[in-house]
N, C-alpha and C. Protein backbone atom coordinates (compact mmCIF):
# COMPACT_ATOMS: atom_id res chain seq x y z
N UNK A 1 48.71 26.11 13.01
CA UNK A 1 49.81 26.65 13.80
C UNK A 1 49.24 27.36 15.02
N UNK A 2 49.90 27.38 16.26
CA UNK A 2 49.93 28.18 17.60
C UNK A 2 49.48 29.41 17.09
N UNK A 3 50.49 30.22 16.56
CA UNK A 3 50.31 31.50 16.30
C UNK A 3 51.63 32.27 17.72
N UNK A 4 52.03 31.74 17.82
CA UNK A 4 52.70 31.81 19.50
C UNK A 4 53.96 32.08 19.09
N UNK A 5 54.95 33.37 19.80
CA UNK A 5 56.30 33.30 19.61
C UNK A 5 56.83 31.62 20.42
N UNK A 6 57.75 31.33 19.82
CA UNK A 6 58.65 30.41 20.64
C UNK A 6 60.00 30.78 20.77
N UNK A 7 60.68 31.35 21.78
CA UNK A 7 62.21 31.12 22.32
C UNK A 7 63.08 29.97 21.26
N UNK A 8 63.94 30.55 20.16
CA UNK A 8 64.77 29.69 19.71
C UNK A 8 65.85 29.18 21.04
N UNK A 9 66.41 29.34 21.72
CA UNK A 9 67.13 29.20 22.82
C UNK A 9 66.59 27.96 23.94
N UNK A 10 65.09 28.11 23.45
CA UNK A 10 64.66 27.05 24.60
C UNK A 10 64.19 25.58 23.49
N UNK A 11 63.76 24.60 23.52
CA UNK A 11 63.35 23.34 23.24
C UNK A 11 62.07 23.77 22.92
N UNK A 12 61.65 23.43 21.63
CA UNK A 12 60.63 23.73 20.53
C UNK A 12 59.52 22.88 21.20
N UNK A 13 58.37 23.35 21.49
CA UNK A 13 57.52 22.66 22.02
C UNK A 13 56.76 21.54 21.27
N UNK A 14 56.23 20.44 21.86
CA UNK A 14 56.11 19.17 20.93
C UNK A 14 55.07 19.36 20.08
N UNK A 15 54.10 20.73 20.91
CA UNK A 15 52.39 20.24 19.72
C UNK A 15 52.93 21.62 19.00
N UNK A 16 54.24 21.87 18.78
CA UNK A 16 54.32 23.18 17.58
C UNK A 16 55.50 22.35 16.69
N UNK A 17 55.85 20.92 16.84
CA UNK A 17 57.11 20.25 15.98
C UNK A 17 56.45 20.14 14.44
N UNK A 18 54.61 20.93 13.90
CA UNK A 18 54.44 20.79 12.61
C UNK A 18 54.35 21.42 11.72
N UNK A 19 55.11 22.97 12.66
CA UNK A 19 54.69 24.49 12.45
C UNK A 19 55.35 24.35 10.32
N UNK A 20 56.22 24.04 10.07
CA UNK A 20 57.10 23.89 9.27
C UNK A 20 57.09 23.00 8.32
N UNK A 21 56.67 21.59 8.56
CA UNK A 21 55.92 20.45 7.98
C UNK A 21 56.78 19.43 8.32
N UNK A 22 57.77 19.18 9.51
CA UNK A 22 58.32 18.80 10.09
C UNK A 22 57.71 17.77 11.28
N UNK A 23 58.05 16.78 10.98
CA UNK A 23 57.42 15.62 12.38
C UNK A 23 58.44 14.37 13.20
N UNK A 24 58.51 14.77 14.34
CA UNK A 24 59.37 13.87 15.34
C UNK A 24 60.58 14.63 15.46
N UNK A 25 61.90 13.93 15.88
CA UNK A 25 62.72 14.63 16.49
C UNK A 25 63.77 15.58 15.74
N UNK A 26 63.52 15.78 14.19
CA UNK A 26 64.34 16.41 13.43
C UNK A 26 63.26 17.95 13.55
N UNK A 27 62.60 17.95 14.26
CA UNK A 27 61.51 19.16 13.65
C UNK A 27 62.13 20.07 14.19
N UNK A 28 62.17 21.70 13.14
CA UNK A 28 62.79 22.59 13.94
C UNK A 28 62.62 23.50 12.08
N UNK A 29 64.01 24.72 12.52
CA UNK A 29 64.07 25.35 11.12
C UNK A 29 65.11 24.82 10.65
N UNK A 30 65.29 25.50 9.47
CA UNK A 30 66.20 25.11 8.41
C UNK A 30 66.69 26.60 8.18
N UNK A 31 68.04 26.70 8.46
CA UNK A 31 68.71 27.59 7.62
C UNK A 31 69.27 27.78 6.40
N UNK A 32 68.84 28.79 5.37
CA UNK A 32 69.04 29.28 4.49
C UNK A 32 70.84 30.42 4.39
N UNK A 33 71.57 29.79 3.75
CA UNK A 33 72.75 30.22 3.67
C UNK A 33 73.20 31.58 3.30
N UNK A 34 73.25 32.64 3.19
CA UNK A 34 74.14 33.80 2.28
C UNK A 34 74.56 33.39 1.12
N UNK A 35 76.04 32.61 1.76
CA UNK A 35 77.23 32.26 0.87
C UNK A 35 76.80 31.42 -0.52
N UNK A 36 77.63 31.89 -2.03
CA UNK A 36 77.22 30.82 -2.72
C UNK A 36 78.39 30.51 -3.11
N UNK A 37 78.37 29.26 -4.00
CA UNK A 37 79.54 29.43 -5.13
C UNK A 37 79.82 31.10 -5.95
N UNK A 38 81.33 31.44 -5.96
CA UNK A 38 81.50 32.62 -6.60
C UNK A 38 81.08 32.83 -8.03
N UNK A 39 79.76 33.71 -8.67
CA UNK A 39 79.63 33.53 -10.03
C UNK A 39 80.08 35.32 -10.34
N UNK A 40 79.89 35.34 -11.43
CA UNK A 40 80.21 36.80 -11.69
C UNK A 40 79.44 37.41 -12.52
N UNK A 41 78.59 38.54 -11.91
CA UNK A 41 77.66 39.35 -12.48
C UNK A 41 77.64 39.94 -13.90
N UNK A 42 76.58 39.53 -14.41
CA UNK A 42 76.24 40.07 -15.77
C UNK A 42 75.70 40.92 -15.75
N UNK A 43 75.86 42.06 -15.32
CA UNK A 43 75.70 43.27 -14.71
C UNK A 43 76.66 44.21 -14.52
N UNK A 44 77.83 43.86 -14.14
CA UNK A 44 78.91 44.69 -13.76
C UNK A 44 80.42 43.83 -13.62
N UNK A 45 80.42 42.41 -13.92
CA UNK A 45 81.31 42.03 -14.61
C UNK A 45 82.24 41.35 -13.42
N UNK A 46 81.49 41.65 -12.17
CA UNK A 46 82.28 41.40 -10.43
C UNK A 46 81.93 40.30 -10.40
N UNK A 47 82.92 39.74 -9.47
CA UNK A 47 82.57 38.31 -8.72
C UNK A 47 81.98 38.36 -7.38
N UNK A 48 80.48 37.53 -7.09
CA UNK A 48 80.08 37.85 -6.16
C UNK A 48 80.00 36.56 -5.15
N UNK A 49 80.22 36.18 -4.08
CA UNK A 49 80.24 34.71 -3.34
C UNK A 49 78.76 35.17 -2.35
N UNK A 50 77.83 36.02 -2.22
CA UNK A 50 77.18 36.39 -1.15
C UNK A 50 75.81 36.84 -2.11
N UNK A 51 74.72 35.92 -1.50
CA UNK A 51 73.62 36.08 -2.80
C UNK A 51 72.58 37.44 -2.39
N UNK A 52 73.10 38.24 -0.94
CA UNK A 52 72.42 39.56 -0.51
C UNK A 52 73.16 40.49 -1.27
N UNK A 53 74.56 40.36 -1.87
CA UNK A 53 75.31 41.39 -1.84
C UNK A 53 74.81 41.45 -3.42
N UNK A 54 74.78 40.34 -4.22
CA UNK A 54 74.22 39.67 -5.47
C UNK A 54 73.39 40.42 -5.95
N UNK A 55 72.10 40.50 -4.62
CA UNK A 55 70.83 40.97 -5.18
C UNK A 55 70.25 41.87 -4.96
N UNK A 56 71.30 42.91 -3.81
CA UNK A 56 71.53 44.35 -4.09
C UNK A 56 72.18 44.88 -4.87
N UNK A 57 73.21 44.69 -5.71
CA UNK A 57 73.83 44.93 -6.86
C UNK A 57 73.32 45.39 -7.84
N UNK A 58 72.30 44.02 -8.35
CA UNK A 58 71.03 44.02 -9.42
C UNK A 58 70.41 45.28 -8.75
N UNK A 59 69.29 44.77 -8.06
CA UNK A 59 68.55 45.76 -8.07
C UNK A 59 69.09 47.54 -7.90
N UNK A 60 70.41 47.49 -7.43
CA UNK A 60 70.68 49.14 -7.73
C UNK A 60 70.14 49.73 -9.38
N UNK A 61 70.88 47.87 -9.98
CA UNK A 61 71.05 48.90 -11.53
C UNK A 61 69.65 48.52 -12.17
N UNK A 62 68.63 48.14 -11.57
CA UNK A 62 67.18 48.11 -12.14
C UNK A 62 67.09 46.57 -12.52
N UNK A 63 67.90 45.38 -12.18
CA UNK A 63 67.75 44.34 -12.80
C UNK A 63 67.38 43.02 -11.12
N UNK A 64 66.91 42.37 -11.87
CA UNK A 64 66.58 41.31 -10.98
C UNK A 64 66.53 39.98 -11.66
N UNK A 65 67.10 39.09 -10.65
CA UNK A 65 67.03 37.76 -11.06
C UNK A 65 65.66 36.72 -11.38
N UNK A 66 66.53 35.87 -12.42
CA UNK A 66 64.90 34.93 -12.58
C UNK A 66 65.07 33.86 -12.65
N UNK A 67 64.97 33.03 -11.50
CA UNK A 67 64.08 31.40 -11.52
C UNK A 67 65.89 31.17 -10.75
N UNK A 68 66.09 29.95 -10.60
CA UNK A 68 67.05 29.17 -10.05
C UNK A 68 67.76 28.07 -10.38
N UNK A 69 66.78 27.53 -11.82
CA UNK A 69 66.99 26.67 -12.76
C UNK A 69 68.32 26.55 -13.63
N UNK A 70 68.90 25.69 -13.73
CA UNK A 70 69.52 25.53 -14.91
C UNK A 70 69.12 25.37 -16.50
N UNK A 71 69.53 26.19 -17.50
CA UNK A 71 69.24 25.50 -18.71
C UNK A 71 69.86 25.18 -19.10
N UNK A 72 69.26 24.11 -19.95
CA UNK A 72 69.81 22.94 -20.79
C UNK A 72 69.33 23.26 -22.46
N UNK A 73 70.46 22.71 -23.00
CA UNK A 73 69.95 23.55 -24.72
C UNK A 73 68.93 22.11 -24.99
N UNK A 74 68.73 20.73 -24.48
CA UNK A 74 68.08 19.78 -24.60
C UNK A 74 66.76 20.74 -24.26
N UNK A 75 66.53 21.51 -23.46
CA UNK A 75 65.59 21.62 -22.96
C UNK A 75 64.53 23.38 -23.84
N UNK A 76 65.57 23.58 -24.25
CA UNK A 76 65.16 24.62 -25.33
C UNK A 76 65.67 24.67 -26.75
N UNK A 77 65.39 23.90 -27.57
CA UNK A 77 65.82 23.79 -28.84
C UNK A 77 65.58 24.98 -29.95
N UNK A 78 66.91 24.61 -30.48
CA UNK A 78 66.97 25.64 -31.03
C UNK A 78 66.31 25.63 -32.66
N UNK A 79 65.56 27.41 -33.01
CA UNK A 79 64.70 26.91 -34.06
C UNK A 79 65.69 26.86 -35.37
N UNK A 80 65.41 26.20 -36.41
CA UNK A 80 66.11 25.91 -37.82
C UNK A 80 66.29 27.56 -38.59
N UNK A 81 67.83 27.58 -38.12
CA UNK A 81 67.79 29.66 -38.51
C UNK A 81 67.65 29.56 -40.11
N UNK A 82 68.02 28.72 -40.45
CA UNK A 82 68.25 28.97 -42.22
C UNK A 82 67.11 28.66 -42.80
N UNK A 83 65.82 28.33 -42.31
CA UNK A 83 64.60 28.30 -42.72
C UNK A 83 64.24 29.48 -42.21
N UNK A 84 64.32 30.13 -41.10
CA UNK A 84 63.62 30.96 -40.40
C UNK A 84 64.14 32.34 -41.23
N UNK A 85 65.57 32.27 -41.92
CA UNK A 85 66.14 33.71 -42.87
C UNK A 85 65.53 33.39 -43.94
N UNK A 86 64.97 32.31 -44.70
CA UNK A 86 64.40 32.11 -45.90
C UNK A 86 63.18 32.56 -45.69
N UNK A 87 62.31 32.54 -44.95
CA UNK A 87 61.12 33.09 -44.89
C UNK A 87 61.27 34.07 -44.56
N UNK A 88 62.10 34.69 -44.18
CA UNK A 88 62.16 36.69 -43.57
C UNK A 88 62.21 36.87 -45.04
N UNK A 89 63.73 36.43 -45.72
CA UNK A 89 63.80 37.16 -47.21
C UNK A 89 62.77 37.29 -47.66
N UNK A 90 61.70 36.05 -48.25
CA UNK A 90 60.49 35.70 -48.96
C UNK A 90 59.41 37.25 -48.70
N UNK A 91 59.41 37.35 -47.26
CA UNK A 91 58.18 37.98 -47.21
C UNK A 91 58.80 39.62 -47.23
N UNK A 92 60.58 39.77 -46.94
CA UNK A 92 61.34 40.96 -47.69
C UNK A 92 60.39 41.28 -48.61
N UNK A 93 60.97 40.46 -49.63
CA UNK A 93 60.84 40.18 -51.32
C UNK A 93 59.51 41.06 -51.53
N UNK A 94 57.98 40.29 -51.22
CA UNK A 94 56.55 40.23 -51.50
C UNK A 94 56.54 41.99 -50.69
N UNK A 95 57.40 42.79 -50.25
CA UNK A 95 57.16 43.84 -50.16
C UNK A 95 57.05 45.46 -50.96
């Protein structure tokens, strides 16, 4: 990279179109939105459409978000509980 301010206002100069990883005539930035779909905080129970307002919220009350992922129960299976209470009792028991 240049290292060089560039004027958004003026035409992005050609030997800086790779600053970004961008090549030929689409090169430039990409804006990143605010707005999301409205979800509602598990935190305080509000509906929030604005992911700044989101993630000042959290962090007032000490919490912060993690990852961006969806889960899928395919993707975390769940362990066999009625084996898993048979062995709690068992080793109850041997106490």
């Amino acid at each position: 990279m240049c290292h060089e301010f560039h004027d958004l206002n003026e035409a992005w100069p050609e030997a800086c179109a790779g600053h970004f990883g961008h090549r030929g005539d689409d090169a430039g930035l990409y804006v990143i939105s605010d707005s999301m779909d409205p979800i509602r905080s598990m935190a305080d129970g509000r509906m929030y459409d604005s992911k700044s307002a989101y993630r000042r919220e959290l962090r007032a009350r000490g919490c912060y978000e993690l990852g961006n992922d969806s889960v899928s129960r395919a993707a975390s299976p769940r362990p066999p509980v009625r084996e898993t209470l048979r062995q709690t009792l068992q080793q109850l028991k041997g106490c």
